[in-house]
PDB file of N, CA and C in Angstrom:
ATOM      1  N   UNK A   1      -5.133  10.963  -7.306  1.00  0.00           N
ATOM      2  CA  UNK A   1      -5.244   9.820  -8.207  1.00  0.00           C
ATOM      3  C   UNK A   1      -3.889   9.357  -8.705  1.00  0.00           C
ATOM      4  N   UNK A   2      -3.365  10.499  -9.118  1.00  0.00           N
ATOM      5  CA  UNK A   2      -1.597   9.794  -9.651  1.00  0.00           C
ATOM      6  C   UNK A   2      -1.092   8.988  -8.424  1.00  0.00           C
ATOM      7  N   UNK A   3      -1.281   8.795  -6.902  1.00  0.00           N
ATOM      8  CA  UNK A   3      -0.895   7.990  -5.569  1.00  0.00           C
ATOM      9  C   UNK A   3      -1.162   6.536  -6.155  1.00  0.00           C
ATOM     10  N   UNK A   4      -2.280   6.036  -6.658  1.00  0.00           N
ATOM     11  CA  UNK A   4      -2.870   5.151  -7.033  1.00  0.00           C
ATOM     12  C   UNK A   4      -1.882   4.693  -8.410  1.00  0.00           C
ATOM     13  N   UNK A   5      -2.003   5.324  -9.567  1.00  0.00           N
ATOM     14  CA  UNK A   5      -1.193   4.868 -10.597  1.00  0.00           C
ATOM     15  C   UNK A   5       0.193   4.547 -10.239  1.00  0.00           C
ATOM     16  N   UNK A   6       0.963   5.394  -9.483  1.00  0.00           N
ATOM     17  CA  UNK A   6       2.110   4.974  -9.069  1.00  0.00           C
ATOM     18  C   UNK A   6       2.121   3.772  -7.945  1.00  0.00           C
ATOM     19  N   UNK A   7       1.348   3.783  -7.444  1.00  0.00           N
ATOM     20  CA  UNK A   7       1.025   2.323  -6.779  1.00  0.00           C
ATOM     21  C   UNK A   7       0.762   1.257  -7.544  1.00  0.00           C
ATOM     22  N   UNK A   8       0.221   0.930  -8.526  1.00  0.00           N
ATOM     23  CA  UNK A   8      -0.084   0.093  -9.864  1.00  0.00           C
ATOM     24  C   UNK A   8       1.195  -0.580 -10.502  1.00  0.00           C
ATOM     25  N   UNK A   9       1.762   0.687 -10.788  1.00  0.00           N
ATOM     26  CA  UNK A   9       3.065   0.508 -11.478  1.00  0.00           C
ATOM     27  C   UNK A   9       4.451   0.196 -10.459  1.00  0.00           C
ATOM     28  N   UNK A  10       4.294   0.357  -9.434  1.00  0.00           N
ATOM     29  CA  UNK A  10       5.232  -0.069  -8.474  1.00  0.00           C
ATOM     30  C   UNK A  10       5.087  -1.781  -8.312  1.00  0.00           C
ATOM     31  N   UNK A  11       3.461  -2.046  -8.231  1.00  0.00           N
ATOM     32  CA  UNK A  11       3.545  -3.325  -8.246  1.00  0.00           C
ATOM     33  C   UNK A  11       3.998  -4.103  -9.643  1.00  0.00           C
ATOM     34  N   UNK A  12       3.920  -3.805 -10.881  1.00  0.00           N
ATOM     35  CA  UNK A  12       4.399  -4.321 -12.042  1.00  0.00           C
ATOM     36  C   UNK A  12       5.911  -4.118 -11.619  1.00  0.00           C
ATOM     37  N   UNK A  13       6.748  -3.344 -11.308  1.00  0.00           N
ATOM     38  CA  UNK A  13       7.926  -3.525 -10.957  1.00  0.00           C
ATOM     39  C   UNK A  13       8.359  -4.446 -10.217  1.00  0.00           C
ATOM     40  N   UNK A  14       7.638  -4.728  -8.958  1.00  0.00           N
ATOM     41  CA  UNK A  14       7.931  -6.046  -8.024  1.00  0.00           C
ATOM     42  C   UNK A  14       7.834  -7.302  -8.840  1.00  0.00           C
ATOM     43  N   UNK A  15       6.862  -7.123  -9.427  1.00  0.00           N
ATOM     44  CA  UNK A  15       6.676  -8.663 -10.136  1.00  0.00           C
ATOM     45  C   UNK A  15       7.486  -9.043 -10.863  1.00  0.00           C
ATOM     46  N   UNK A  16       8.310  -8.012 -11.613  1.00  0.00           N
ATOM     47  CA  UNK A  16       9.819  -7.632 -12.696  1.00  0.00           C
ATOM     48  C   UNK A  16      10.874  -8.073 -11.980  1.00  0.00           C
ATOM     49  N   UNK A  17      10.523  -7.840 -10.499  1.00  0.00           N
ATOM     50  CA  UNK A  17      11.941  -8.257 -10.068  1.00  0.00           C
ATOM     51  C   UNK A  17      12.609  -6.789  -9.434  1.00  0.00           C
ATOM     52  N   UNK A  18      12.563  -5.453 -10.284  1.00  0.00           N
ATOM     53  CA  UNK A  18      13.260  -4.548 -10.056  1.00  0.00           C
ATOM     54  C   UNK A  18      12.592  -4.022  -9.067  1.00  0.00           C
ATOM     55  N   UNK A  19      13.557  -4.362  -7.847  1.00  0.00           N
ATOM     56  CA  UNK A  19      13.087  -3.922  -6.565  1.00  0.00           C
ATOM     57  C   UNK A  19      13.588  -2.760  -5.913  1.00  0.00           C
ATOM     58  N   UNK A  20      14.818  -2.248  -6.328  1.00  0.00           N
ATOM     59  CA  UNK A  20      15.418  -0.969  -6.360  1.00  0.00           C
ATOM     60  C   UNK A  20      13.939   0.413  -6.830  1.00  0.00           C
ATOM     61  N   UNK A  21      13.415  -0.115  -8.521  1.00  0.00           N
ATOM     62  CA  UNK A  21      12.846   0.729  -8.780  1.00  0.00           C
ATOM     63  C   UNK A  21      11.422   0.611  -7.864  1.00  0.00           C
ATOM     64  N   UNK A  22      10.635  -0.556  -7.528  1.00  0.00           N
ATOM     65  CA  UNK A  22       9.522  -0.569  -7.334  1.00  0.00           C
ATOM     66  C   UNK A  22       9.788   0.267  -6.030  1.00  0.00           C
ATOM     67  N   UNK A  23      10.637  -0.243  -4.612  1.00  0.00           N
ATOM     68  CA  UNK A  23      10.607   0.313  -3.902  1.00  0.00           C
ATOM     69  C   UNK A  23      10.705   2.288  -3.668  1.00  0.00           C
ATOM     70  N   UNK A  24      10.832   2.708  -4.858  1.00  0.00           N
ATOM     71  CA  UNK A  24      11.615   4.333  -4.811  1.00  0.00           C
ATOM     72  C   UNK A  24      10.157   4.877  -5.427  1.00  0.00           C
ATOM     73  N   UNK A  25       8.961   3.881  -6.147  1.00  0.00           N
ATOM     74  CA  UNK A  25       7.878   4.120  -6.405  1.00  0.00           C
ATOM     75  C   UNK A  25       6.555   3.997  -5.132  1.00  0.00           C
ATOM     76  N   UNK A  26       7.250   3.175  -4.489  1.00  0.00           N
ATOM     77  CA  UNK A  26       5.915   2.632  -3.628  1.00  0.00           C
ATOM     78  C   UNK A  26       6.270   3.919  -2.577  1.00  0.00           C
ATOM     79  N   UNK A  27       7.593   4.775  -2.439  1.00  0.00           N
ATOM     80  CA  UNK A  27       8.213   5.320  -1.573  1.00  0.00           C
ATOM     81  C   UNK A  27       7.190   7.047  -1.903  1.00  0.00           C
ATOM     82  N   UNK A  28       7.336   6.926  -3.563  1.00  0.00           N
ATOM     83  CA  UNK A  28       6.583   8.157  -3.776  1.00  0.00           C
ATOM     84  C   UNK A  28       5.314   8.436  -3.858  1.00  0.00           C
ATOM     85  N   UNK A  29       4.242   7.123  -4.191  1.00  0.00           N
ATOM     86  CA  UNK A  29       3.254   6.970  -3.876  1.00  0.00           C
ATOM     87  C   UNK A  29       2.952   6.702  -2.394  1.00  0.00           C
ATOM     88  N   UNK A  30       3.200   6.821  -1.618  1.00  0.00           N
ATOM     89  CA  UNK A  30       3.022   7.051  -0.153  1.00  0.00           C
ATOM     90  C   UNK A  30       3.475   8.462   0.148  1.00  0.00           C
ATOM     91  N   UNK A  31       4.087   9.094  -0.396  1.00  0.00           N
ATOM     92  CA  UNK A  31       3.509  11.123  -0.326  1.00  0.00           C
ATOM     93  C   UNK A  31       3.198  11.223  -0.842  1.00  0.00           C
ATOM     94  N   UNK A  32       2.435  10.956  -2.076  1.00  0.00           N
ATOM     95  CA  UNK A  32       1.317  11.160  -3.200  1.00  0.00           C
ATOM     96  C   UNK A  32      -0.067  10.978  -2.189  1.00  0.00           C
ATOM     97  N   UNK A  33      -0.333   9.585  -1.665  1.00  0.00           N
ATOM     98  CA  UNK A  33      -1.255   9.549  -0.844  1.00  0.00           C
ATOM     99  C   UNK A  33      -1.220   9.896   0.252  1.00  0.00           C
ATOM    100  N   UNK A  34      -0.582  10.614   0.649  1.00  0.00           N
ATOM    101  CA  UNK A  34      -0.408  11.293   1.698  1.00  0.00           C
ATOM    102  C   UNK A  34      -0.415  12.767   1.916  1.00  0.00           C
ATOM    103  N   UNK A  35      -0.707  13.387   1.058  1.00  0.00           N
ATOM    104  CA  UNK A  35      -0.421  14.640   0.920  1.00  0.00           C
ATOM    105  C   UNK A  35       0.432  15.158   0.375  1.00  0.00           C
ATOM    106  N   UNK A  36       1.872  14.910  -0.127  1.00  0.00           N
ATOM    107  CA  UNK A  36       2.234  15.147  -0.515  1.00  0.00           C
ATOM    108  C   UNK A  36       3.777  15.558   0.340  1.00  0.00           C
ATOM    109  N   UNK A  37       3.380  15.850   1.418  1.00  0.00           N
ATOM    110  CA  UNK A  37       4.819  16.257   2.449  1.00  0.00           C
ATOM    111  C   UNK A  37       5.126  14.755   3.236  1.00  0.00           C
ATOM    112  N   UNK A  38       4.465  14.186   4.046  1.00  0.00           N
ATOM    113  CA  UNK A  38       5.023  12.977   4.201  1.00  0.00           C
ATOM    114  C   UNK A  38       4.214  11.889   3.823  1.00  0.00           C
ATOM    115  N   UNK A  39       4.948  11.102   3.966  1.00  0.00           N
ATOM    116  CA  UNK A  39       4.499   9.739   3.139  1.00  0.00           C
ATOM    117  C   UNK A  39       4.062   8.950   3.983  1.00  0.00           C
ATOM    118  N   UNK A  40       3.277   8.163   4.011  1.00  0.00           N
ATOM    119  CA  UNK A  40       2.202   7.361   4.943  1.00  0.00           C
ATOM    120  C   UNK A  40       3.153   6.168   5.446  1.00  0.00           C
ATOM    121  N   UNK A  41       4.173   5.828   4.582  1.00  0.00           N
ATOM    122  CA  UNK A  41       5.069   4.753   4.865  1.00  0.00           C
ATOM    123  C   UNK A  41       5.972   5.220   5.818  1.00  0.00           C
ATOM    124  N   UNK A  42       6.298   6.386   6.209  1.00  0.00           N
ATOM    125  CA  UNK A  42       6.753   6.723   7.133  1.00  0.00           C
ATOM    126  C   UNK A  42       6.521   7.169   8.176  1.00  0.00           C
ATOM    127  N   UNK A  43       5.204   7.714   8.369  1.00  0.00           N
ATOM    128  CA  UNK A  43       4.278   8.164   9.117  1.00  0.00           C
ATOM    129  C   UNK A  43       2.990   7.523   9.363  1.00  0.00           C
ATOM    130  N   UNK A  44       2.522   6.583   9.794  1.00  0.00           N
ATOM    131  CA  UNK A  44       1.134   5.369   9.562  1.00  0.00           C
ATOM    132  C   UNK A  44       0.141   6.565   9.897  1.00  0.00           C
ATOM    133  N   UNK A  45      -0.084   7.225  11.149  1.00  0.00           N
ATOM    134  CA  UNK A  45      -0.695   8.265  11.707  1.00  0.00           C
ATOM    135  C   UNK A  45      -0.915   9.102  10.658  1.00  0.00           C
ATOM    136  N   UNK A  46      -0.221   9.760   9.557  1.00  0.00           N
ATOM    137  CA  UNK A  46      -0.623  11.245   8.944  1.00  0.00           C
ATOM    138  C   UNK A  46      -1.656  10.797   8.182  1.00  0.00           C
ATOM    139  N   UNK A  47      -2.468  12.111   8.035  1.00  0.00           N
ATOM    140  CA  UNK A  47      -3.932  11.757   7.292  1.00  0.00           C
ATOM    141  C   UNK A  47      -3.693  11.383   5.720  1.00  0.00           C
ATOM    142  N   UNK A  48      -4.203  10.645   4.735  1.00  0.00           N
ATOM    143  CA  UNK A  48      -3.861  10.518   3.680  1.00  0.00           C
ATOM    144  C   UNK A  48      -5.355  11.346   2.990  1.00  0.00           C
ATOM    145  N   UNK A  49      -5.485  11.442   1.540  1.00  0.00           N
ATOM    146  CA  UNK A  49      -6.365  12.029   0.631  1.00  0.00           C
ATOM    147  C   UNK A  49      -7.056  11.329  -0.075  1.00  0.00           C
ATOM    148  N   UNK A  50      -6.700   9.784   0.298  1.00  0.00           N
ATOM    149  CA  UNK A  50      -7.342   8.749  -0.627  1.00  0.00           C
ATOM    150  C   UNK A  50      -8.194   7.883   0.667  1.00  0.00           C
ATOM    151  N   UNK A  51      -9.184   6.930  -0.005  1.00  0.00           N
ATOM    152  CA  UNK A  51      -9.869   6.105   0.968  1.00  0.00           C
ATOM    153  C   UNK A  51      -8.397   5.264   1.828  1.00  0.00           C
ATOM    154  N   UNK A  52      -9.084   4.788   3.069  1.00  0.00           N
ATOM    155  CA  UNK A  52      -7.755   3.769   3.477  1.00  0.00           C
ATOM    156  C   UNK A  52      -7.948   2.613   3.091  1.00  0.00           C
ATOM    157  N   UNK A  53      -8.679   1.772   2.092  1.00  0.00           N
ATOM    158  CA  UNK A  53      -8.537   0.908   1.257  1.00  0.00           C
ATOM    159  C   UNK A  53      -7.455   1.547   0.482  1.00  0.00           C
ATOM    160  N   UNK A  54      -7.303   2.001  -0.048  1.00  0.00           N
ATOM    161  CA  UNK A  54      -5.879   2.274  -0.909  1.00  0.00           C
ATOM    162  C   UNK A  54      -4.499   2.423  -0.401  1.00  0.00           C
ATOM    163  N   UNK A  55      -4.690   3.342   0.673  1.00  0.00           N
ATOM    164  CA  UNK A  55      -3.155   3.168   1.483  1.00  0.00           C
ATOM    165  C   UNK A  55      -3.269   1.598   2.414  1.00  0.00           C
ATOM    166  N   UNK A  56      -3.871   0.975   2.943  1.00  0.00           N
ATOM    167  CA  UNK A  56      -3.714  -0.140   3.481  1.00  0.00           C
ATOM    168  C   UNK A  56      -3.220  -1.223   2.083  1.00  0.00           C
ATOM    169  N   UNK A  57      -3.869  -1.016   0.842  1.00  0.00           N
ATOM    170  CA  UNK A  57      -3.289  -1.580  -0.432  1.00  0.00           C
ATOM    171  C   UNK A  57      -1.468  -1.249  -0.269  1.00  0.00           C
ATOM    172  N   UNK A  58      -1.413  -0.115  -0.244  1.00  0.00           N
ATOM    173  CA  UNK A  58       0.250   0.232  -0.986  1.00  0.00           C
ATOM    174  C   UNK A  58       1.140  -0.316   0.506  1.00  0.00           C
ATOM    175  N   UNK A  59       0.395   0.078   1.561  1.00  0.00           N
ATOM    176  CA  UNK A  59       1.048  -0.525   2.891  1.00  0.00           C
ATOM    177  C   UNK A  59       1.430  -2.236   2.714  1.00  0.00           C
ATOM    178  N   UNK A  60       0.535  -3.141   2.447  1.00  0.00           N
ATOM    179  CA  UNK A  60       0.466  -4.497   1.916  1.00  0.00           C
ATOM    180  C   UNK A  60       1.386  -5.027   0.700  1.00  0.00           C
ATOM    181  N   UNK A  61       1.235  -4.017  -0.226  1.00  0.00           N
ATOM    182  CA  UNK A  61       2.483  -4.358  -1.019  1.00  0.00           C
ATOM    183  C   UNK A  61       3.707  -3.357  -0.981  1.00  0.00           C
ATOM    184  N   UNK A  62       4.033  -2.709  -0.404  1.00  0.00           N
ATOM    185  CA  UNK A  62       5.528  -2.585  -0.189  1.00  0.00           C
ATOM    186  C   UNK A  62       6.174  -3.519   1.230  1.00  0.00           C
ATOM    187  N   UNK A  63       4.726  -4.188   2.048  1.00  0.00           N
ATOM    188  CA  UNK A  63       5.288  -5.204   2.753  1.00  0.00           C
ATOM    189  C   UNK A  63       5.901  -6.229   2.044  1.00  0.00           C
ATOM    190  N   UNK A  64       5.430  -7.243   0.960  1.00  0.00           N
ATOM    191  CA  UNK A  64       5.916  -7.442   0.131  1.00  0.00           C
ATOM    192  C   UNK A  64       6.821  -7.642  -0.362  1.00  0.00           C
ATOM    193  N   UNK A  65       7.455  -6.119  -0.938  1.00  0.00           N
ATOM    194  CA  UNK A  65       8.443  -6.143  -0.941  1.00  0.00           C
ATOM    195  C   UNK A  65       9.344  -6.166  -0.009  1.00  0.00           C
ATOM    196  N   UNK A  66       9.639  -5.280   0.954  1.00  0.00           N
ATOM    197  CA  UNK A  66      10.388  -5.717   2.070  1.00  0.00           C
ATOM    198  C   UNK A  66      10.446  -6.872   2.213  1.00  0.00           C
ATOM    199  N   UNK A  67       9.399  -8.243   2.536  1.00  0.00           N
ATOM    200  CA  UNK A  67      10.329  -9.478   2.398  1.00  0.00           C
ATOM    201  C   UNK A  67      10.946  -9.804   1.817  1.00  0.00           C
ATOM    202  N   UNK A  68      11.628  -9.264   0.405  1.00  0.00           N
ATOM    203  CA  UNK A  68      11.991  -9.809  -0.560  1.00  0.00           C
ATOM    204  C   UNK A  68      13.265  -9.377  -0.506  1.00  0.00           C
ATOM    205  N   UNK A  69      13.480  -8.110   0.348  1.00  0.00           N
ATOM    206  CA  UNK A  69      14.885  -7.450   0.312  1.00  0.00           C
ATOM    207  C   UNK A  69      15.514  -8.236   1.450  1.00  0.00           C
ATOM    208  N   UNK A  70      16.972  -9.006   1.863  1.00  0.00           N
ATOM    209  CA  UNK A  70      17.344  -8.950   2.867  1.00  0.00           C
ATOM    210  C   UNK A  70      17.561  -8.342   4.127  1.00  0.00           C
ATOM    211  N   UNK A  71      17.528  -8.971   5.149  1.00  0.00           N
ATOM    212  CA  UNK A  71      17.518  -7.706   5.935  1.00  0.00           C
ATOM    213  C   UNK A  71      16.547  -6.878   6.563  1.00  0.00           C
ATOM    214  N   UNK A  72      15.206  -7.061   6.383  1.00  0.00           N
ATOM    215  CA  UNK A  72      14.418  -6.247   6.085  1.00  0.00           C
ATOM    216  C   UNK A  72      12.746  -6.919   6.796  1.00  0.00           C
ATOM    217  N   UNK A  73      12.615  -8.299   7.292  1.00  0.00           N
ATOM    218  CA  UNK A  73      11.918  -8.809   7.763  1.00  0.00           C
ATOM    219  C   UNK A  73      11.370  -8.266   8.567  1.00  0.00           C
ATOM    220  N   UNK A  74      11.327  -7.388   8.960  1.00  0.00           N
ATOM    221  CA  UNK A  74      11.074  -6.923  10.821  1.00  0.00           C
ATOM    222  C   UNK A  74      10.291  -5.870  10.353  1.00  0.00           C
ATOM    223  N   UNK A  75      11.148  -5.205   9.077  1.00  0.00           N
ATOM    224  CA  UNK A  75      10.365  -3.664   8.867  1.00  0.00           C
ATOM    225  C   UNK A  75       8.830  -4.150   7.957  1.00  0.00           C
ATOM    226  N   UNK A  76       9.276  -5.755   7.279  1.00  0.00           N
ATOM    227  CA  UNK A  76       8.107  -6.001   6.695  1.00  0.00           C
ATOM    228  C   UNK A  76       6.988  -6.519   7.198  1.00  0.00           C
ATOM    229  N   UNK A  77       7.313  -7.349   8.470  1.00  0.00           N
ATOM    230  CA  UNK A  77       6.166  -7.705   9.555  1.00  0.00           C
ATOM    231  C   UNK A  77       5.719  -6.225   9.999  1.00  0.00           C
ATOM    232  N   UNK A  78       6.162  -5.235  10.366  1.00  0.00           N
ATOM    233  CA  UNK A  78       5.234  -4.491  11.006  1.00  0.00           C
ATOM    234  C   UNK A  78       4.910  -3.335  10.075  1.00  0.00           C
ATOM    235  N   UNK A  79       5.164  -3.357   8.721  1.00  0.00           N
ATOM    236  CA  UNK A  79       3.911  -2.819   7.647  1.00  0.00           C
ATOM    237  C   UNK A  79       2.822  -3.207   7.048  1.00  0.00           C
ATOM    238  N   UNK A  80       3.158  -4.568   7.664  1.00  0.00           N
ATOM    239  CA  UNK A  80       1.736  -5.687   7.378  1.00  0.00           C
ATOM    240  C   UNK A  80       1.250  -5.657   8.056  1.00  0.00           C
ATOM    241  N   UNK A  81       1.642  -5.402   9.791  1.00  0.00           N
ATOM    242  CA  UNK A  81       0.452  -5.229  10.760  1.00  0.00           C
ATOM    243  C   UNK A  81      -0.056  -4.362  10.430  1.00  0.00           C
ATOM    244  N   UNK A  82       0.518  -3.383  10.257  1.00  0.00           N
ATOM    245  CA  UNK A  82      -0.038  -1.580  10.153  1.00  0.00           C
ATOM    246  C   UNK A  82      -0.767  -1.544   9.122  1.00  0.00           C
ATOM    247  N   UNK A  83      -0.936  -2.288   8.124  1.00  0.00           N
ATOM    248  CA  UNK A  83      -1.844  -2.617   7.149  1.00  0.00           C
ATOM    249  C   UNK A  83      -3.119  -3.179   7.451  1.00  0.00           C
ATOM    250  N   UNK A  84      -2.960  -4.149   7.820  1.00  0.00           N
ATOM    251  CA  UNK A  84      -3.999  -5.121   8.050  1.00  0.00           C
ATOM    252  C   UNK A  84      -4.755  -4.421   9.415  1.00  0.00           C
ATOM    253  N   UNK A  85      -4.396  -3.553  10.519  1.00  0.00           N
ATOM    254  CA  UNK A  85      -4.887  -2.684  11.326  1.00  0.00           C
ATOM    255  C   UNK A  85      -5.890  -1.800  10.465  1.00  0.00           C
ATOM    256  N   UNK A  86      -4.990  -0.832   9.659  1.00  0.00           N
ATOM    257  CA  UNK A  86      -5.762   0.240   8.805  1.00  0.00           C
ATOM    258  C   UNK A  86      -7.217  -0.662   8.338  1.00  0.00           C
ATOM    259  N   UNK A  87      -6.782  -1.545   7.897  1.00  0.00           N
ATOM    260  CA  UNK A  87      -8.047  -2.506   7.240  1.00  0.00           C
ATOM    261  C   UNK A  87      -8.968  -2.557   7.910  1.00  0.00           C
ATOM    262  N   UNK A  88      -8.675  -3.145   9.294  1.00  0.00           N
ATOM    263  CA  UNK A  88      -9.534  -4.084   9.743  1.00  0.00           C
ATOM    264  C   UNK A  88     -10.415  -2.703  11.097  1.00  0.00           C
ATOM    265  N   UNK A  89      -9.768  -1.488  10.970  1.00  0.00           N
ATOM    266  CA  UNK A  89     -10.240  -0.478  11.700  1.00  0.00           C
ATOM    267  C   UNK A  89     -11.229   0.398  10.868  1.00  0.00           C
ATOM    268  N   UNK A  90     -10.904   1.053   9.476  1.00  0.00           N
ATOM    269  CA  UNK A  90     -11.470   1.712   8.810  1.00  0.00           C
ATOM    270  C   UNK A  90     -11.829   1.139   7.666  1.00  0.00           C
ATOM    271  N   UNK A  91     -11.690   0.227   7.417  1.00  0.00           N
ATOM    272  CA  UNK A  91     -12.433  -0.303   6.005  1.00  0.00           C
ATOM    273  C   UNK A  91     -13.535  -1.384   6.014  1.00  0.00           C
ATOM    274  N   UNK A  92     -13.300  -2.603   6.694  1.00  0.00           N
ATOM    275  CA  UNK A  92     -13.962  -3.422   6.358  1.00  0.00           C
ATOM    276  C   UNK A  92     -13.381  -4.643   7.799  1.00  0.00           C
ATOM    277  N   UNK A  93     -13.755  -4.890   9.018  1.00  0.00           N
ATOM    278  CA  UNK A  93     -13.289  -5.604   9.915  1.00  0.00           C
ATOM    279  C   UNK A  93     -13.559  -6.924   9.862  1.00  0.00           C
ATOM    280  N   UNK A  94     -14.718  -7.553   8.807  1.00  0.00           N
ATOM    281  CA  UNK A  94     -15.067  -8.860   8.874  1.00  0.00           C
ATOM    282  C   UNK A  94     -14.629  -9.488   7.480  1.00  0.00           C
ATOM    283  N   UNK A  95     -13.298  -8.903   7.307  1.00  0.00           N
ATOM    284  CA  UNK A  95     -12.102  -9.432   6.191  1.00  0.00           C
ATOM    285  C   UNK A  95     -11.240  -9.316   6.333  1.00  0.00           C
ATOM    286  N   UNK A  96     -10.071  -9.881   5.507  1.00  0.00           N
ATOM    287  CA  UNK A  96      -9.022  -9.848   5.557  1.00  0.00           C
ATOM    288  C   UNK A  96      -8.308  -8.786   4.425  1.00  0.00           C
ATOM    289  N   UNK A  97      -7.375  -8.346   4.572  1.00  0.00           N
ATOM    290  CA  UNK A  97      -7.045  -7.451   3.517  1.00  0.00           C
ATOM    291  C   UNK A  97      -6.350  -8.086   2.262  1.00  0.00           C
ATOM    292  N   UNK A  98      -5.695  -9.771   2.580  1.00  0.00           N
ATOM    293  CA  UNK A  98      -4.971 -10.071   2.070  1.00  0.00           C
ATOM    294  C   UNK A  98      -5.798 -11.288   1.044  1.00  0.00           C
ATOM    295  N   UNK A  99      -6.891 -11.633   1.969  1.00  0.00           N
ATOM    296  CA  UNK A  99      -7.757 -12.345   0.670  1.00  0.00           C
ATOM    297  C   UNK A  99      -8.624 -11.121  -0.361  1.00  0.00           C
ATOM    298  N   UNK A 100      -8.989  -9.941   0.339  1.00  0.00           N
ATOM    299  CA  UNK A 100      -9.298  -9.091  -0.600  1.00  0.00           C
ATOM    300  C   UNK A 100      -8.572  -8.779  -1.794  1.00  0.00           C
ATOM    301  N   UNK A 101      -7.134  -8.206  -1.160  1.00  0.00           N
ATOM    302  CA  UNK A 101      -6.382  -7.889  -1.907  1.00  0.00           C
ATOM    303  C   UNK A 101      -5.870  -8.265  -3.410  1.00  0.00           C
ATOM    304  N   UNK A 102      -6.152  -9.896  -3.966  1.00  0.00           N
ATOM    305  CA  UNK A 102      -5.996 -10.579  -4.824  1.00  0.00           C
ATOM    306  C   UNK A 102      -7.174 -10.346  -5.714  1.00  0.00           C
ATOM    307  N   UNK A 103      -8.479 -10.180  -5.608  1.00  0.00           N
ATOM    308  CA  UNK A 103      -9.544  -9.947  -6.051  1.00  0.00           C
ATOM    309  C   UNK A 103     -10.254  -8.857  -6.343  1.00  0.00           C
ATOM    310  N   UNK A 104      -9.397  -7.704  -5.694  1.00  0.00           N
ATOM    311  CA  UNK A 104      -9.829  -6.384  -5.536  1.00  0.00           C
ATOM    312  C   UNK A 104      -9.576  -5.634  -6.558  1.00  0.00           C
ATOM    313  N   UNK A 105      -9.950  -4.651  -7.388  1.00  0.00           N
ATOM    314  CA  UNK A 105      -9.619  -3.500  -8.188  1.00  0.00           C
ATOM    315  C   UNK A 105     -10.062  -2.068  -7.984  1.00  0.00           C
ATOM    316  N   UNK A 106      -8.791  -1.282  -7.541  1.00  0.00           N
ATOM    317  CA  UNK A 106      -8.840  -0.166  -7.470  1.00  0.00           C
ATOM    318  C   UNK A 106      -9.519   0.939  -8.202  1.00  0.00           C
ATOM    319  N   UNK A 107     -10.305   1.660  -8.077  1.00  0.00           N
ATOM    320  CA  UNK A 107     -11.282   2.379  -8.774  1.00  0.00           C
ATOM    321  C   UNK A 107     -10.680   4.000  -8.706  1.00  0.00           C
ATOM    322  N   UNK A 108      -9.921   4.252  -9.443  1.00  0.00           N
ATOM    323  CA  UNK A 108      -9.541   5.836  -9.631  1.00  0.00           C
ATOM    324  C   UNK A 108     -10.516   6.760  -9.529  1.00  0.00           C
ATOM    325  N   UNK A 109     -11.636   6.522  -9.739  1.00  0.00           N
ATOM    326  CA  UNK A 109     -12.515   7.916  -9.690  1.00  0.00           C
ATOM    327  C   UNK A 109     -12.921   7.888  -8.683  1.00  0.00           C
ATOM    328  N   UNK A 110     -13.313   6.754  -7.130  1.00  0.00           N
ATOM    329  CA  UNK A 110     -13.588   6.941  -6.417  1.00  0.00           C
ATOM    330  C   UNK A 110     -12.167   6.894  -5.230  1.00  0.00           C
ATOM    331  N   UNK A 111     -11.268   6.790  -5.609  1.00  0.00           N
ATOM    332  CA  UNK A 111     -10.158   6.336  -4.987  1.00  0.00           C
ATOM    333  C   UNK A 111     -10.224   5.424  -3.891  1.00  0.00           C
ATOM    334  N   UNK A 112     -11.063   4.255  -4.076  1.00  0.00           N
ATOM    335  CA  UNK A 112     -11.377   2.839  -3.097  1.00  0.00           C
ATOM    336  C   UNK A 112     -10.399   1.468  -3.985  1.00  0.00           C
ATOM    337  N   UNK A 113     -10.235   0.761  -2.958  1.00  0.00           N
ATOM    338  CA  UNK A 113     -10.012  -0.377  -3.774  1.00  0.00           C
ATOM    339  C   UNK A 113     -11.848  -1.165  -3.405  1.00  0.00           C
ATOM    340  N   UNK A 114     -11.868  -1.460  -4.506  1.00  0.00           N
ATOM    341  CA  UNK A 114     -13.666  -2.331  -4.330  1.00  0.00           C
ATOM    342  C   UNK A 114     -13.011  -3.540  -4.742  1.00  0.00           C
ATOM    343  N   UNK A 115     -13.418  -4.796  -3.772  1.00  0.00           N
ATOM    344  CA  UNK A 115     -13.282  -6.280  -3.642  1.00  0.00           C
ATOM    345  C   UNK A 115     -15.010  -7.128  -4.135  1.00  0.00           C
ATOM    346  N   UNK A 116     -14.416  -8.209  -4.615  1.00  0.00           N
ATOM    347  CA  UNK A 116     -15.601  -8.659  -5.353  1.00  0.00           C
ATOM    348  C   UNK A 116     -15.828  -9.594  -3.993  1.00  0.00           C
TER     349      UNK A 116
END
């Protein structure tokens, strides 16, 4: 569950602007949801502990960010594929992750993001 809060709060950082910090959050919440040894952002393949509505969430917004950093376009197109894959394989295939995503709220006790 702390994978999730630090995912929350990584995104209030992006929106701040502080992209130094959000990114070093979205970095630790991806071995949070991941187990803890590697981080899903570095590894798409390793099993995570949370639904993959949630890591396809933190995958989607640290894409995000990556557009926002220079430099960095290439690594952010293909965490958005790898996102929108996770989505559209294990969660929900007759959506999008990114119209969900705006409407959606993450549910800590079940560790899903649920979309209205």
């Amino acid at each position: 569950r702390a994978g999730l809060v630090v995912t929350k709060l990584a995104e209030v950082y992006l929106k701040s602007n502080r992209l130094t910090l959000a990114e070093g959050l979205f970095r630790n919440a991806g071995k949070l949801l991941g187990g803890g040894q590697v981080s899903i952002l570095d590894d798409p393949s390793a099993e995570t502990e949370c639904h993959p509505s949630c890591a396809a969430l933190l995958e989607l917004n640290y894409s995000k960010l990556l557009r926002v950093i220079p430099r960095r376009e290439a690594e952010a197109a293909r965490t958005l594929e790898r996102a929108e894959k996770r989505w559209s394989e294990r969660v929900c295939p007759h959506t999008s992750l990114q119209d969900v995503s705006g409407r959606g709220v993450v549910d800590l006790q079940t560790q899903r993001l649920l979309y209205l």
